[in-house]
N, C-alpha and C. Protein backbone atom coordinates (compact mmCIF):
# COMPACT_ATOMS: atom_id res chain seq x y z
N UNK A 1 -12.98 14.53 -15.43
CA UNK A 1 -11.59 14.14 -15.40
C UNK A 1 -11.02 14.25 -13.99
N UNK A 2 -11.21 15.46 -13.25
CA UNK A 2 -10.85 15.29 -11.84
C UNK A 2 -11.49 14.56 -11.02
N UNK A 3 -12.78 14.32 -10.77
CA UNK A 3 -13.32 13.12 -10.15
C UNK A 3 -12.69 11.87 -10.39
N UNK A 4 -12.19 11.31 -11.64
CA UNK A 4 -11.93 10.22 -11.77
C UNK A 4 -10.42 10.08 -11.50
N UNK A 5 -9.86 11.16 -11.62
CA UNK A 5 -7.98 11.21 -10.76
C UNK A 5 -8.62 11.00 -9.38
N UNK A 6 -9.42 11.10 -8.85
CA UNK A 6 -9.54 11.87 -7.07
C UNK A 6 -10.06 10.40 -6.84
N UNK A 7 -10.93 10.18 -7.86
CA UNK A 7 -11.39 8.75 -7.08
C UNK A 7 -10.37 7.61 -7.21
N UNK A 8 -9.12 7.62 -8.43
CA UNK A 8 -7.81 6.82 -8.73
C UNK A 8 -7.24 6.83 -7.53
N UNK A 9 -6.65 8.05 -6.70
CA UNK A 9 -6.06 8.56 -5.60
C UNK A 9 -6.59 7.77 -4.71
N UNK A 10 -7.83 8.21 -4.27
CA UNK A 10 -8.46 7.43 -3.17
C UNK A 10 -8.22 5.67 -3.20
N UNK A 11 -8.53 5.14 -4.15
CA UNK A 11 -8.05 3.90 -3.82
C UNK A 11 -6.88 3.42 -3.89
N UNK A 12 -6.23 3.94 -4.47
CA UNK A 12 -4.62 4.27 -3.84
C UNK A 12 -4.09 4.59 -2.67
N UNK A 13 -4.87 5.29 -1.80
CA UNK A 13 -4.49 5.64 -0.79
C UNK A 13 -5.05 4.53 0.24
N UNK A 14 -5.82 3.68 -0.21
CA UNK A 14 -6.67 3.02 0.31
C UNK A 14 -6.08 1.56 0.16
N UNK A 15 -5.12 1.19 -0.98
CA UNK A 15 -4.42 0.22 -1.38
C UNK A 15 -3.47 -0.02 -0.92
N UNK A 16 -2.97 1.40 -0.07
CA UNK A 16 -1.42 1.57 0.57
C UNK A 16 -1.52 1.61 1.93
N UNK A 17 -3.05 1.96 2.47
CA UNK A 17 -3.20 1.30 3.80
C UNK A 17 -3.39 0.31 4.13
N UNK A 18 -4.19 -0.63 3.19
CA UNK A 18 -4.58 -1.85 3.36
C UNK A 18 -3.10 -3.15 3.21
N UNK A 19 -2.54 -2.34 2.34
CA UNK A 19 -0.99 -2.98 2.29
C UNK A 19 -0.35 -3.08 3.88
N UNK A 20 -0.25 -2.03 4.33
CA UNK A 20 0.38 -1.59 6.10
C UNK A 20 -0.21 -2.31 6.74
N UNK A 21 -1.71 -2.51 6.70
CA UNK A 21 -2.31 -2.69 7.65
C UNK A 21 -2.03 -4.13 7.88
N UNK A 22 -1.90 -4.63 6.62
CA UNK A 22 -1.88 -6.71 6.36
C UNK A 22 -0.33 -6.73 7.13
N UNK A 23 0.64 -5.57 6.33
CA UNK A 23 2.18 -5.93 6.99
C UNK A 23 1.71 -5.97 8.88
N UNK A 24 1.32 -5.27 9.39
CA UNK A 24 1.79 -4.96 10.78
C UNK A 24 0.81 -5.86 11.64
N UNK A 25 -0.22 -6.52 10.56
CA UNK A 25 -0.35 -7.16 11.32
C UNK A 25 -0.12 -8.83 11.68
N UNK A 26 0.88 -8.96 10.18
CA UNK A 26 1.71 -10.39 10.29
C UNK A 26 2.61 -10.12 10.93
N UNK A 27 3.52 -8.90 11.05
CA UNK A 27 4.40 -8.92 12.12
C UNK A 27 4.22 -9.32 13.09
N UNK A 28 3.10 -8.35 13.73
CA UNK A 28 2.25 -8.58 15.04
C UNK A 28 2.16 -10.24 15.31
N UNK A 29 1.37 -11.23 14.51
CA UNK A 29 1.87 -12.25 15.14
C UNK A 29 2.67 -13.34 14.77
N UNK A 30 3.76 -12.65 13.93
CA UNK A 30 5.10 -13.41 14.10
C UNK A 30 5.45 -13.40 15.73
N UNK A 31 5.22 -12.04 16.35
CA UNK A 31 5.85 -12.09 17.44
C UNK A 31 4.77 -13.38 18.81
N UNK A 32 3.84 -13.88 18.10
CA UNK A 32 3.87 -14.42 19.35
C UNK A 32 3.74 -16.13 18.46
N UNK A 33 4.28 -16.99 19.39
CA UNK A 33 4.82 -18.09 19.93
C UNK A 33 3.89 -19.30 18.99
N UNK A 34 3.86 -19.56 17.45
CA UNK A 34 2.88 -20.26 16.49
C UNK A 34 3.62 -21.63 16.46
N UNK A 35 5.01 -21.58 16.29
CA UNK A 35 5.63 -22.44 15.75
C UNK A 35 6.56 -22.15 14.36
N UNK A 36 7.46 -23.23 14.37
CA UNK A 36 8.26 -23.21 13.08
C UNK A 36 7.61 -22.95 11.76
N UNK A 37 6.57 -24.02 11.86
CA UNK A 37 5.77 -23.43 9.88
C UNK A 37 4.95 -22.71 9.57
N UNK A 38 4.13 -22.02 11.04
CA UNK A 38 3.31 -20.92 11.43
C UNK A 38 4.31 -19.72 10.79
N UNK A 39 5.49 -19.40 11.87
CA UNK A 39 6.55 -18.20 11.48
C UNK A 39 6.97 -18.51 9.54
N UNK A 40 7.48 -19.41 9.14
CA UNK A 40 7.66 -19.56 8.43
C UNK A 40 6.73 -18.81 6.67
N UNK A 41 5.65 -19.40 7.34
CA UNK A 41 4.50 -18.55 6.38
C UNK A 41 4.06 -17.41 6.73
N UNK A 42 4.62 -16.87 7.64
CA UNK A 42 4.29 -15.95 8.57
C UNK A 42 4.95 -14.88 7.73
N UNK A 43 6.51 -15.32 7.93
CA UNK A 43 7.88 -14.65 6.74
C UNK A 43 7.60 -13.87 5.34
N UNK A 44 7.10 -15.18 4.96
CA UNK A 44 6.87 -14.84 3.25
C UNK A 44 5.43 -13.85 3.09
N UNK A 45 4.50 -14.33 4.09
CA UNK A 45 3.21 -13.11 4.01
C UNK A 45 4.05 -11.58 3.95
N UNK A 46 4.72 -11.60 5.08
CA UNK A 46 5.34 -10.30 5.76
C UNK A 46 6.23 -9.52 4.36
N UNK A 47 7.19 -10.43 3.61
CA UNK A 47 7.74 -10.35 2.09
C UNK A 47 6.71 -9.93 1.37
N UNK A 48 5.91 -10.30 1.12
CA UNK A 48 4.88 -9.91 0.08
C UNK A 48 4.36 -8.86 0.42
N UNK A 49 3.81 -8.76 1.78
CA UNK A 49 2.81 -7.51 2.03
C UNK A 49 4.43 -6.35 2.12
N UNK A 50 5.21 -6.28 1.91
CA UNK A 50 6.20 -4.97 1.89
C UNK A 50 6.18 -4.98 0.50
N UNK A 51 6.13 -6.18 -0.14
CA UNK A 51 6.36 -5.25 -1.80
C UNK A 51 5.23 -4.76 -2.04
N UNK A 52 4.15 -5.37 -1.46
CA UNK A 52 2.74 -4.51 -2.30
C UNK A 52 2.52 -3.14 -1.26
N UNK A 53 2.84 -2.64 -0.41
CA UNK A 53 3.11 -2.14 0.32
C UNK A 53 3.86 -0.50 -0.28
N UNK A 54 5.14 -1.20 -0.60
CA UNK A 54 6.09 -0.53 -1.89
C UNK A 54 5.16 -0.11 -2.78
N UNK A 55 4.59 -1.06 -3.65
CA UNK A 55 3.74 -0.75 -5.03
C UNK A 55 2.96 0.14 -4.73
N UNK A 56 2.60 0.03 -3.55
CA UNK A 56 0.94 0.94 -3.50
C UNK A 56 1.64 2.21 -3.44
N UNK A 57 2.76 2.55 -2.35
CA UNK A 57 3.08 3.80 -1.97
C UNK A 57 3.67 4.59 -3.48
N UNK A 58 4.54 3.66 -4.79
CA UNK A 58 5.16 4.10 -5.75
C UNK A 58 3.77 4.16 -6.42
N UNK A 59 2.41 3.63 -7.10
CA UNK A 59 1.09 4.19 -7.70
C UNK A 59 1.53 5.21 -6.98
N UNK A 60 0.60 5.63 -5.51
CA UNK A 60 0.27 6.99 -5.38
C UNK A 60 1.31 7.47 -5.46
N UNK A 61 2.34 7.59 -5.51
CA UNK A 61 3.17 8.54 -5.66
C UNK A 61 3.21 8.98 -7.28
N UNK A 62 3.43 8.10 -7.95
CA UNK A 62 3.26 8.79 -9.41
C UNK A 62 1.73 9.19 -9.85
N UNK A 63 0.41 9.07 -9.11
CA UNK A 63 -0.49 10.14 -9.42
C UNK A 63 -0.20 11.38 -8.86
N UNK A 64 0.46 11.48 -7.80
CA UNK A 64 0.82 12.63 -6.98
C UNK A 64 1.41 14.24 -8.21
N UNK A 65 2.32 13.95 -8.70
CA UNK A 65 3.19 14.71 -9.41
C UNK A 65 1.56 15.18 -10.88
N UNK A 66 1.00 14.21 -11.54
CA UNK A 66 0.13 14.40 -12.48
C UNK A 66 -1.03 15.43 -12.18
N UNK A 67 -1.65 15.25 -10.64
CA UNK A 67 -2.47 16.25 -10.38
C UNK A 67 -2.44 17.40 -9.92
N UNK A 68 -0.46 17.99 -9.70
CA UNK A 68 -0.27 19.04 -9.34
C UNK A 68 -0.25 19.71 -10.93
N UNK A 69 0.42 19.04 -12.01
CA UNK A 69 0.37 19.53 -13.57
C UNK A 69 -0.93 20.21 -13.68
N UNK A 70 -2.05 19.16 -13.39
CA UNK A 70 -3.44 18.83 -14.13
C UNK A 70 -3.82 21.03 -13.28
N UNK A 71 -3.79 20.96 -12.22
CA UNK A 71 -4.11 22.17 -11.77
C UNK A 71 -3.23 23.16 -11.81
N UNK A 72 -1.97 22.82 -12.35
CA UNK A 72 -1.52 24.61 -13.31
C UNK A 72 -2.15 24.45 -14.27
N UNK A 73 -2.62 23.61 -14.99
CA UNK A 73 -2.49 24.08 -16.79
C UNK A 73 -4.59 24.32 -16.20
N UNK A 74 -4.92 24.25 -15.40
CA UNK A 74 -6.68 24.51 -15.11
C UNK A 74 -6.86 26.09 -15.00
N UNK A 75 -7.88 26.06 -16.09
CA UNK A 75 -8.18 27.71 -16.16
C UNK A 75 -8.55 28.69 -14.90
């Protein structure tokens, strides 16, 4: 049961970097010089990768609170 929370976690934690990592790096080249429909799709990537971004950080956060329970009630 704890292996399989720890390994949940991990790709969670792994879901919420990979989220950051996609945001910063459409930011990154919003900022240089593509064009109008380049930036444009550029926008909506940047929209999306913050909500999944969001999502990932709200998962791990609600395993967070379950595995501090899981190790009071552990003999």
């Amino acid at each position: 049961m704890v292996e399989l929370l720890s390994l949940e976690m991990a790709v969670a934690r792994l879901r919420a970097k990979r989220a950051e990592l996609s945001l910063k790096q459409a930011k990154a080249m919003l900022y240089d010089n593509h064009g109008l429909a380049v930036s444009l799709a550029l926008c909506s990537r940047i929209r999306v990768g913050q909500a999944r971004a969001r999502a990932a950080r709200r998962r791990l956060l609600k395993m967070v609170p379950s595995t501090s329970a899981l190790r009071d009630t552990a003999p």
